[in-house]
Protein backbone atom coordinates (compact mmCIF):
# COMPACT_ATOMS: atom_id res chain seq x y z
CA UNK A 1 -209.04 -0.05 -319.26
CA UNK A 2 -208.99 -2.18 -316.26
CA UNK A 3 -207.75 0.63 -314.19
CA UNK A 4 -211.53 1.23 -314.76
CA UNK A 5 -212.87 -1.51 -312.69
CA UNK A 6 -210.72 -1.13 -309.34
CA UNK A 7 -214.20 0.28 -307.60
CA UNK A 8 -215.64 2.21 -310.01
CA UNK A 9 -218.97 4.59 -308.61
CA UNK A 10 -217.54 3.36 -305.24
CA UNK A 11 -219.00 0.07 -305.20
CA UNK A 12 -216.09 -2.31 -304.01
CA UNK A 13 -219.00 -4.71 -303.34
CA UNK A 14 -219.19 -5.92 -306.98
CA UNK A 15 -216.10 -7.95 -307.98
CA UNK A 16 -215.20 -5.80 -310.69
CA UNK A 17 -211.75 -7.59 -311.34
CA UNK A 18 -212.80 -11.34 -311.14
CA UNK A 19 -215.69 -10.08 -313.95
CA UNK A 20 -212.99 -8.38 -315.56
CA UNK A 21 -210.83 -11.70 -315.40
CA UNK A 22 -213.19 -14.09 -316.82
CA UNK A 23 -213.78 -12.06 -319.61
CA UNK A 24 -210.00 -12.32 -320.18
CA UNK A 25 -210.20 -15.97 -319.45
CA UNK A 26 -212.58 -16.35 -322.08
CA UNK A 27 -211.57 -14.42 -324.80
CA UNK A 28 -207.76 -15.14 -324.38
CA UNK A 29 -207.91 -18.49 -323.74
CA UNK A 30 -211.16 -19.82 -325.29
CA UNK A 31 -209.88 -23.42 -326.26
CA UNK A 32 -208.89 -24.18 -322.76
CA UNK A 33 -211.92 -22.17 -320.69
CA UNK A 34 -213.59 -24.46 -317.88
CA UNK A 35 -217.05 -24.25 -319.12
CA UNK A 36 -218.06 -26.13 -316.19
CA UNK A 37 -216.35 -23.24 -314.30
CA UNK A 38 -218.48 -21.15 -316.70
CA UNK A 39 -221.72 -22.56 -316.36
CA UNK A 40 -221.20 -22.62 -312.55
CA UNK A 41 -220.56 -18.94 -312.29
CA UNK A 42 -223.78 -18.40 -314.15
CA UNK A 43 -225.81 -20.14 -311.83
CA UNK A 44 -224.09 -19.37 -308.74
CA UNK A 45 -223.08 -15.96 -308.77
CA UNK A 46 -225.61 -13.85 -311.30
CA UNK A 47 -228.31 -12.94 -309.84
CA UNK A 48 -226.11 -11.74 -306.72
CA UNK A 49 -224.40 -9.67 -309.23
CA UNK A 50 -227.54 -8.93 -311.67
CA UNK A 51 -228.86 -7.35 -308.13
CA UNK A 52 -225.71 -5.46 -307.17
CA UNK A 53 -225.62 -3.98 -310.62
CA UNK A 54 -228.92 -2.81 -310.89
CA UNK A 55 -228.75 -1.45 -306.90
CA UNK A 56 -225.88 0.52 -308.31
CA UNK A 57 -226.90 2.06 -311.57
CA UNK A 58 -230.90 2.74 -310.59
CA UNK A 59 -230.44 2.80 -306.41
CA UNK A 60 -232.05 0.83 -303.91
CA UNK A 61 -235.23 -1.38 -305.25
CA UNK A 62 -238.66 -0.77 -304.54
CA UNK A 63 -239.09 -4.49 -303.47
């Protein structure tokens, strides 16, 4: 499936195979994850994304 995420709805903005990594990361190899990594992701790098995401399913924003 992660042929999927190359640039899918031709948005090679959104770092579709770093998301798709971490997932791995944290499902494969849950006992050794960096939550610190984790945690700094979260507050680092969602909202960018949350906005991307939302830009690309609904369009542009109103504000």
């Amino acid at each position: 499936m992660k042929w999927f995420f190359a640039e899918p709805f031709g948005r090679p903005d959104i770092p579709w195979r770093a998301i798709a990594g971490l997932r791995d990361r944290i499902v494969h190899e849950y006992f050794r994850t960096n939550t610190r990594r984790i945690w700094d992701v979260i507050q680092d790098d969602f909202d960018p994304l949350e906005s991307a995401l939302k830009s690309a399913f609904n369009g542009p924003s109103s504000h």
